[in-house]
PDB file of N, CA and C in Angstrom:
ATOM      1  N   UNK A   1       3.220  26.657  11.993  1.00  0.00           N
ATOM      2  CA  UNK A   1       1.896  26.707  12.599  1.00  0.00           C
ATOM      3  C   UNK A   1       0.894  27.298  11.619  1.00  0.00           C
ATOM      4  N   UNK A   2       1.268  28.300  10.810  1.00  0.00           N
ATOM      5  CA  UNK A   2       0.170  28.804  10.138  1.00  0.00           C
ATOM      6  C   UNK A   2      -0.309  28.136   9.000  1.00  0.00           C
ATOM      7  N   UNK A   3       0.934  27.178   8.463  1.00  0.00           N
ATOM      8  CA  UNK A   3       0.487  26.250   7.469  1.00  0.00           C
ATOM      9  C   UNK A   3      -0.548  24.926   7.908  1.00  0.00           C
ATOM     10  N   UNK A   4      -0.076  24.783   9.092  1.00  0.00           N
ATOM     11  CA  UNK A   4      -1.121  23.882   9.610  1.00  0.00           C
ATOM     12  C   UNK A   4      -2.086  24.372   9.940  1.00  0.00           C
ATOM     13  N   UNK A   5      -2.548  25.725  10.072  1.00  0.00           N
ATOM     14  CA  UNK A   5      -3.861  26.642  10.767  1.00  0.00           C
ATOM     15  C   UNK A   5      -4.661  26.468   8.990  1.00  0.00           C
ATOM     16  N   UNK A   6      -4.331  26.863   8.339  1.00  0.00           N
ATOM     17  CA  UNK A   6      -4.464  27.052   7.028  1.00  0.00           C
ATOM     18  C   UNK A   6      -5.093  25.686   6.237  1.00  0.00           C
ATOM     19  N   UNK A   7      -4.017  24.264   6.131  1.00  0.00           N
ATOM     20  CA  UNK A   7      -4.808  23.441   5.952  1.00  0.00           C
ATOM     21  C   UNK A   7      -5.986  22.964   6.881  1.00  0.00           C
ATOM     22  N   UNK A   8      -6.020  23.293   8.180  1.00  0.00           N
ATOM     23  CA  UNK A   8      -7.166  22.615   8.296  1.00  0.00           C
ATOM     24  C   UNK A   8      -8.094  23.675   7.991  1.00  0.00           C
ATOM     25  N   UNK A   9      -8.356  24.415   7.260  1.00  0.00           N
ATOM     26  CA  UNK A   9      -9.701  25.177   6.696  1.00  0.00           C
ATOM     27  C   UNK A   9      -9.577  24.848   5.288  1.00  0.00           C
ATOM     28  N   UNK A  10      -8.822  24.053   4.495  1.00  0.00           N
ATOM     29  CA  UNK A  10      -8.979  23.623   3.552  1.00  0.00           C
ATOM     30  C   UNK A  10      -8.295  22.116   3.417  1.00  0.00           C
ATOM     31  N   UNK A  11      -9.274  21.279   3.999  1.00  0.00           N
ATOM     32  CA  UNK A  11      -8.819  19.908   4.644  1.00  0.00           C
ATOM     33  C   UNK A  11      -8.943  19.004   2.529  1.00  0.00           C
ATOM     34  N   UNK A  12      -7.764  18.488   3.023  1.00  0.00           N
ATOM     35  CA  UNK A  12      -7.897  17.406   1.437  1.00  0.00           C
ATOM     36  C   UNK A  12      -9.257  16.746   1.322  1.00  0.00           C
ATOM     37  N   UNK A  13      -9.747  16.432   0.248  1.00  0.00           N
ATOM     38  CA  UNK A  13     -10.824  15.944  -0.254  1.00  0.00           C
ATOM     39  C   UNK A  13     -10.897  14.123   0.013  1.00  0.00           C
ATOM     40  N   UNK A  14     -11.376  13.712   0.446  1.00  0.00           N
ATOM     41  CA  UNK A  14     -11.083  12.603   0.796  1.00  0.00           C
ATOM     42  C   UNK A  14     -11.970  11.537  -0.391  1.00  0.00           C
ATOM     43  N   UNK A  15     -11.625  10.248  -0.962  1.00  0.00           N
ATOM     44  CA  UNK A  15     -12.457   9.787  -2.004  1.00  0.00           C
ATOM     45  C   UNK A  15     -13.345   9.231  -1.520  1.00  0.00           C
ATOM     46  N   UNK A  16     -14.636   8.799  -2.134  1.00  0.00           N
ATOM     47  CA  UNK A  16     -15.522   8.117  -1.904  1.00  0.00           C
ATOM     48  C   UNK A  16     -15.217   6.924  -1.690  1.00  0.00           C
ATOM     49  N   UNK A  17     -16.120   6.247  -0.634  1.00  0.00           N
ATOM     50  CA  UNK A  17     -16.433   5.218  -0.546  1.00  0.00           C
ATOM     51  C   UNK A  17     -16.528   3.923  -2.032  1.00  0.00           C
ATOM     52  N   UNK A  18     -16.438   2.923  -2.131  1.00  0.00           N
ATOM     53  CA  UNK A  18     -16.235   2.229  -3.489  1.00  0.00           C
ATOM     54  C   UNK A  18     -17.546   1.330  -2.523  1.00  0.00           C
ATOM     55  N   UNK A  19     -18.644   1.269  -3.788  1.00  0.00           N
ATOM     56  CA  UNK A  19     -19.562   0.226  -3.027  1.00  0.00           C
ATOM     57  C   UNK A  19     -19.566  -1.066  -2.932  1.00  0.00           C
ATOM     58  N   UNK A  20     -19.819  -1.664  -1.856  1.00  0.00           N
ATOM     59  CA  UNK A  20     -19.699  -3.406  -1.480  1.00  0.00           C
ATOM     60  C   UNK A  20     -19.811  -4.204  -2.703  1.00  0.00           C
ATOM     61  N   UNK A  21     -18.972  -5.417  -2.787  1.00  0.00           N
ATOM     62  CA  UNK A  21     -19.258  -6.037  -3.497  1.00  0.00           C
ATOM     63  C   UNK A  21     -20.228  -6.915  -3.926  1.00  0.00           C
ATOM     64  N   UNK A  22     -21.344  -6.710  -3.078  1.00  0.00           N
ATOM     65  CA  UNK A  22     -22.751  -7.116  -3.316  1.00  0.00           C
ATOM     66  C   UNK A  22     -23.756  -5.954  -3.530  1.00  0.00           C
ATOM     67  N   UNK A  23     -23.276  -4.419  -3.518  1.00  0.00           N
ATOM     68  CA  UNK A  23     -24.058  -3.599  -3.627  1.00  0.00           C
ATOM     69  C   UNK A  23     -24.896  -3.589  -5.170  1.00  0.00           C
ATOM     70  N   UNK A  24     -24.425  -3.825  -6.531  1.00  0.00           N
ATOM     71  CA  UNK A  24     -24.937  -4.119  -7.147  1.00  0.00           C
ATOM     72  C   UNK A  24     -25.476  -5.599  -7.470  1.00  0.00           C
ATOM     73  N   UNK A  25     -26.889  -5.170  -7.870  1.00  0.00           N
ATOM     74  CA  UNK A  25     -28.125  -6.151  -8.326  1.00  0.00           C
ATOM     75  C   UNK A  25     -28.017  -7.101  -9.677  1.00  0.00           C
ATOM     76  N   UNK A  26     -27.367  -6.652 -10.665  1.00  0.00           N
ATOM     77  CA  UNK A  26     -27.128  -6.985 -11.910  1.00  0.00           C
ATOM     78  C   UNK A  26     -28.273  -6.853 -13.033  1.00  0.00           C
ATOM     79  N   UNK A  27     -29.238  -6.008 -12.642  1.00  0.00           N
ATOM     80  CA  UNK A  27     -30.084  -6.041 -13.032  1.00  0.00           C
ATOM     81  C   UNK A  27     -30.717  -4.861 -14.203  1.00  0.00           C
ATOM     82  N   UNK A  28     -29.730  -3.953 -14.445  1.00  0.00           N
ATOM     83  CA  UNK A  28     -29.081  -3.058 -15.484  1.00  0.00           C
ATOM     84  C   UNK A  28     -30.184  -1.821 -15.031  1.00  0.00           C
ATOM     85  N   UNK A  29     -29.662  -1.618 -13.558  1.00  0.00           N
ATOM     86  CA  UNK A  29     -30.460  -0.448 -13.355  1.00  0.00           C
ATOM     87  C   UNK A  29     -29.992   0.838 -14.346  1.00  0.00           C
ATOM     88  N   UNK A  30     -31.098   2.070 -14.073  1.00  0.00           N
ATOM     89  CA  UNK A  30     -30.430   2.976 -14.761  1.00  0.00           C
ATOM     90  C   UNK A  30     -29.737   3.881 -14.354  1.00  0.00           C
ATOM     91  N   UNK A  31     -29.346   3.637 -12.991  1.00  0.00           N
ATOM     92  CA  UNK A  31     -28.410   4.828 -11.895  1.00  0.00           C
ATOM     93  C   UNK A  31     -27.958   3.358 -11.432  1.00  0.00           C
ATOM     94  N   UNK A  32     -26.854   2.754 -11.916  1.00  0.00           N
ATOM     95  CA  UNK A  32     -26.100   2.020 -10.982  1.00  0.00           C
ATOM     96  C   UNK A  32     -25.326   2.205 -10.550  1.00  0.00           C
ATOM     97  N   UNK A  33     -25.020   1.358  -8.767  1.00  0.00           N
ATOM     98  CA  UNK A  33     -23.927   1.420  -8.039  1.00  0.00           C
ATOM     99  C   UNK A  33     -23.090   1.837  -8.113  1.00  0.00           C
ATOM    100  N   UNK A  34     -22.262   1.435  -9.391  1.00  0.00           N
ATOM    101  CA  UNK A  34     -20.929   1.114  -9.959  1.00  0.00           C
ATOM    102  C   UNK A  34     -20.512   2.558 -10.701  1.00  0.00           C
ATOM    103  N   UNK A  35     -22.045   2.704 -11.609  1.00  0.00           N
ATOM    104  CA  UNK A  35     -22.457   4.170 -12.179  1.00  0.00           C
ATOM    105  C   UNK A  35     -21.853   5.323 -11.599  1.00  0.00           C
ATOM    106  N   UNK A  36     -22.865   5.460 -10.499  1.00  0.00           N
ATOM    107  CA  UNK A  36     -22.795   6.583  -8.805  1.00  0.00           C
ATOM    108  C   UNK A  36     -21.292   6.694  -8.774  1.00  0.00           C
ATOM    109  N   UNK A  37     -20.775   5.496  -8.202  1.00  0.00           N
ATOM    110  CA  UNK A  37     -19.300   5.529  -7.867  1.00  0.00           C
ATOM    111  C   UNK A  37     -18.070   6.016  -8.705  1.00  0.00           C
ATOM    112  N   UNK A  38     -18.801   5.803  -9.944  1.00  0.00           N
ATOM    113  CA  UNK A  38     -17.520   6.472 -11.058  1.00  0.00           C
ATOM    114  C   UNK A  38     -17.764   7.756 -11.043  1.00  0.00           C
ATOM    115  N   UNK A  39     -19.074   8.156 -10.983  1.00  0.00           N
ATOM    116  CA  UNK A  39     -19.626   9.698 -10.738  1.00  0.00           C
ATOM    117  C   UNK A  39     -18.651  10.655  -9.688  1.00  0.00           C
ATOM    118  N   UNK A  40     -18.867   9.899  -8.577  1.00  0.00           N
ATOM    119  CA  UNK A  40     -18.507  10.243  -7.126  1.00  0.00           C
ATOM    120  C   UNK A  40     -16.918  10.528  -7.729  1.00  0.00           C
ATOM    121  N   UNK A  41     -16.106   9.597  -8.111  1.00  0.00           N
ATOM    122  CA  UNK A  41     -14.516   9.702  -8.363  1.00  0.00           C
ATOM    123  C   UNK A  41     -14.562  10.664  -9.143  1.00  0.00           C
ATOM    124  N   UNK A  42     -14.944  10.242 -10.327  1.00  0.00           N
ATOM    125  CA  UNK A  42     -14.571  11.859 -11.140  1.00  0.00           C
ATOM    126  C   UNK A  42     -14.714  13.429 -10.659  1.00  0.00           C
ATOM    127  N   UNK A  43     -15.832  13.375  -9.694  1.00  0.00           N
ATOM    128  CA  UNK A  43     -15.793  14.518  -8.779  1.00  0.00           C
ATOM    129  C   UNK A  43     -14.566  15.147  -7.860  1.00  0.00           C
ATOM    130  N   UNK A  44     -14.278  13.967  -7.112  1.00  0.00           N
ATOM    131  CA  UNK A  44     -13.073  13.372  -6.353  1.00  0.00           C
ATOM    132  C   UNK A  44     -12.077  14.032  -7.245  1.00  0.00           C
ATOM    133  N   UNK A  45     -11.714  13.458  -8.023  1.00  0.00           N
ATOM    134  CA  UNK A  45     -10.785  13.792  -9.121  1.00  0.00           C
ATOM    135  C   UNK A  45     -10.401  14.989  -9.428  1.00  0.00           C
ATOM    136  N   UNK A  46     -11.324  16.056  -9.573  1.00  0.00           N
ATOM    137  CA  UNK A  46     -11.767  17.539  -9.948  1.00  0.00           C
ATOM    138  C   UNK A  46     -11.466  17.876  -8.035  1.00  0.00           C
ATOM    139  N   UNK A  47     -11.939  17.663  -7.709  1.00  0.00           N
ATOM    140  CA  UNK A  47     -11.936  18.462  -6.175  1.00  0.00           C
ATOM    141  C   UNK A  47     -10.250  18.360  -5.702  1.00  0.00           C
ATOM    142  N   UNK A  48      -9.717  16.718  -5.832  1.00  0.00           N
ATOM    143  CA  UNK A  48      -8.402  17.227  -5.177  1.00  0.00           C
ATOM    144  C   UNK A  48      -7.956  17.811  -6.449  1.00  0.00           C
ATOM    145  N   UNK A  49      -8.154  17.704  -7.631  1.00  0.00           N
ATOM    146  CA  UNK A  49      -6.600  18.428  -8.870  1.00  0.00           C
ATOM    147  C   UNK A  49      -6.896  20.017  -8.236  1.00  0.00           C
ATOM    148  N   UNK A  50      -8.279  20.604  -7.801  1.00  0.00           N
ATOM    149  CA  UNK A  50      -8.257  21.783  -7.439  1.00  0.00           C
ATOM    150  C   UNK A  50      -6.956  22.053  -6.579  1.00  0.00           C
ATOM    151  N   UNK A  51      -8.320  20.923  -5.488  1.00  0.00           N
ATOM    152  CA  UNK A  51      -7.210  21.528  -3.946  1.00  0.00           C
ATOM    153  C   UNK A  51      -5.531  21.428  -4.158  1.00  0.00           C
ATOM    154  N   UNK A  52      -4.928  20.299  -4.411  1.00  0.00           N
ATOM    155  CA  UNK A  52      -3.747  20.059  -5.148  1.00  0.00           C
ATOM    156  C   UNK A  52      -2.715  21.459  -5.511  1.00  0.00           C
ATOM    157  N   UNK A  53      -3.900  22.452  -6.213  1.00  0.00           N
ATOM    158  CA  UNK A  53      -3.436  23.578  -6.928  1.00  0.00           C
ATOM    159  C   UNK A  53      -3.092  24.511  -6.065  1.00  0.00           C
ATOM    160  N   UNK A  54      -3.987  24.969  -5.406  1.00  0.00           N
ATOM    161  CA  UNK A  54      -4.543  25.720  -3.872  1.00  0.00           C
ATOM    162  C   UNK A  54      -3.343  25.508  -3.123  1.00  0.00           C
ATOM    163  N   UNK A  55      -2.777  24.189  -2.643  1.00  0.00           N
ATOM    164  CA  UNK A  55      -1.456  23.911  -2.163  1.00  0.00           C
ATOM    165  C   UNK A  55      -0.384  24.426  -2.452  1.00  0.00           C
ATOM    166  N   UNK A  56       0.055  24.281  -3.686  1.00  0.00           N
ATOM    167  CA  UNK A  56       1.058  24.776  -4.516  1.00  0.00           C
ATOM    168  C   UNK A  56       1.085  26.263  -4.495  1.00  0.00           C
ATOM    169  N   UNK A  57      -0.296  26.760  -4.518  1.00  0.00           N
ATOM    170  CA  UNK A  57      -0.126  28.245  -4.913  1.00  0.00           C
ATOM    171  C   UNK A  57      -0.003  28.693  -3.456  1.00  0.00           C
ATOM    172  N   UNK A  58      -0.577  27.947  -2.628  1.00  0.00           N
ATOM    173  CA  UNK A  58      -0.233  29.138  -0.831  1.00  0.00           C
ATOM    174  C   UNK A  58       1.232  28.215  -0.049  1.00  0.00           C
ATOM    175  N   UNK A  59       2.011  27.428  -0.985  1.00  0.00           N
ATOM    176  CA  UNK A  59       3.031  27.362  -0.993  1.00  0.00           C
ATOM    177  C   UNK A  59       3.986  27.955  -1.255  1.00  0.00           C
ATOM    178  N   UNK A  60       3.937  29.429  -2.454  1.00  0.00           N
ATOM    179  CA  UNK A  60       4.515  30.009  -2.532  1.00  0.00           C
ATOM    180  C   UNK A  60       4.780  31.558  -2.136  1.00  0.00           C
TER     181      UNK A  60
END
């Protein structure tokens, strides 16, 4: 129970959304769609390797 009390105050990071395949214009904006979205993951990326860690360590 307390491990489950525990994760939900530190709920997994869930990834972004990947945008529609019509969301980009092709039109070589300078913040594109595709841009954002790699942004968003690499964040993603960093947030769960944290949380990931956080696990492991109140695992032991």
């Amino acid at each position: 129970m307390h491990d489950r009390a525990a994760s939900d105050h530190d709920p997994r990071p869930q990834p972004p959304e990947p945008p529609a395949p019509n969301a980009c214009c092709e039109s070589g904006c300078p913040l594109c769609v595709h841009d954002l979205y790699a942004d968003d993951l690499a964040r993603y990326r960093q947030a769960l390797a944290a949380w990931e860690a956080r696990q492991r360590a109140h695992a032991r």
